[in-house]
Protein backbone atom coordinates (compact mmCIF):
# COMPACT_ATOMS: atom_id res chain seq x y z
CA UNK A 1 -2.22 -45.79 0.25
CA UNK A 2 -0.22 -42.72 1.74
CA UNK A 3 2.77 -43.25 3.00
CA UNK A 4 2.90 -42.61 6.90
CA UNK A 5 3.48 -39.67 8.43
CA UNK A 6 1.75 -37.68 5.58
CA UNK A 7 -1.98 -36.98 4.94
CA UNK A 8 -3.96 -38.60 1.92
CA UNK A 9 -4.81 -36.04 -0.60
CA UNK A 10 -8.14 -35.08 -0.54
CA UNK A 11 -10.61 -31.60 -1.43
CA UNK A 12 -10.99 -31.16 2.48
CA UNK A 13 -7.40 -30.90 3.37
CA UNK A 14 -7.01 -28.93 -0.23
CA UNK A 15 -9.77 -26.17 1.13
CA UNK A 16 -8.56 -26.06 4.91
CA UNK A 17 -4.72 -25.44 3.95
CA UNK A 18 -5.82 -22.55 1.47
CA UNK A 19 -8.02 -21.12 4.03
CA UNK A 20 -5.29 -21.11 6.53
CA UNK A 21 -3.06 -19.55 3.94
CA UNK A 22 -5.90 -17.26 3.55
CA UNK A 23 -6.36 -16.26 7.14
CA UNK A 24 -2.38 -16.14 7.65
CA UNK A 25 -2.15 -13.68 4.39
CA UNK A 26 -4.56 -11.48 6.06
CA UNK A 27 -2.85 -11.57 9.58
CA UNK A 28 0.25 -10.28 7.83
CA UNK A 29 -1.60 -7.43 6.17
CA UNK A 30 -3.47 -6.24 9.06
CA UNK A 31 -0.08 -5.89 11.33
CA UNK A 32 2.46 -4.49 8.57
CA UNK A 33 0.72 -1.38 9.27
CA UNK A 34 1.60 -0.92 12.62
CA UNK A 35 5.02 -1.59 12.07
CA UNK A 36 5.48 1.46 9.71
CA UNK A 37 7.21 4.68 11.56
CA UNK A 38 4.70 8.12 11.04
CA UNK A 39 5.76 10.96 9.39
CA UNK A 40 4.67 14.10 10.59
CA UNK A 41 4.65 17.63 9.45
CA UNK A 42 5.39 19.97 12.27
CA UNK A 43 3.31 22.97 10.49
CA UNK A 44 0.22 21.66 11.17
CA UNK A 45 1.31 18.30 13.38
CA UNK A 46 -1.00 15.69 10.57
CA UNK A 47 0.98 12.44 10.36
CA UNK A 48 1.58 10.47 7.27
CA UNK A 49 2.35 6.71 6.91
CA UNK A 50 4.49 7.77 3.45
CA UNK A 51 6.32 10.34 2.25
CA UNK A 52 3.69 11.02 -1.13
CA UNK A 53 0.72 11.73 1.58
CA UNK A 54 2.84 14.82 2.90
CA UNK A 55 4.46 16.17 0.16
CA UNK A 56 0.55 15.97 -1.56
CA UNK A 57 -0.81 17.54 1.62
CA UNK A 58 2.11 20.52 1.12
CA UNK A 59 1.06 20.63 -2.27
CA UNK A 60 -2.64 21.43 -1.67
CA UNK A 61 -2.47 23.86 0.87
CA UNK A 62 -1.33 27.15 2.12
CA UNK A 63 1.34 26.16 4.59
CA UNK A 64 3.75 24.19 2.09
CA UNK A 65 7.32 26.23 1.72
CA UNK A 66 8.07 26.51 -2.07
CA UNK A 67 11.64 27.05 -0.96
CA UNK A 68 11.60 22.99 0.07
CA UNK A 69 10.15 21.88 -2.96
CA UNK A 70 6.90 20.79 -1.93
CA UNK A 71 4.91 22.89 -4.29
């Protein structure tokens, strides 16, 4: 027998903790993005969640300044 205070161990209770580690995992996920600050490039006023997305975006078009090292 379990001792009290604690739940017996069985499949059911197995499957609903992992799927509220599951749903918590995915709750995490969905708001980290809102959390992260926007870049934006004041040539063309796009904004970029990191720093790769604008120096790509300089990279592939006309308006990146070689002098800044984008190209």
């Amino acid at each position: 027998m379990a001792p009290p205070g604690t739940l017996p161990y069985t499949k059911a209770n197995k499957e609903t903790a992992a799927e509220n580690n599951r749903q918590a995992r995915k709750a995490r996920a969905t708001n980290a993005d809102e959390n992260v600050p926007l870049i934006q490039w004041p040539i063309c006023s796009r904004q970029y969640r990191a720093k790769i997305g604008l120096i790509s975006h300089c990279a592939h078009t006309d308006k990146g300044r070689p002098d800044q090292g984008f190209r």
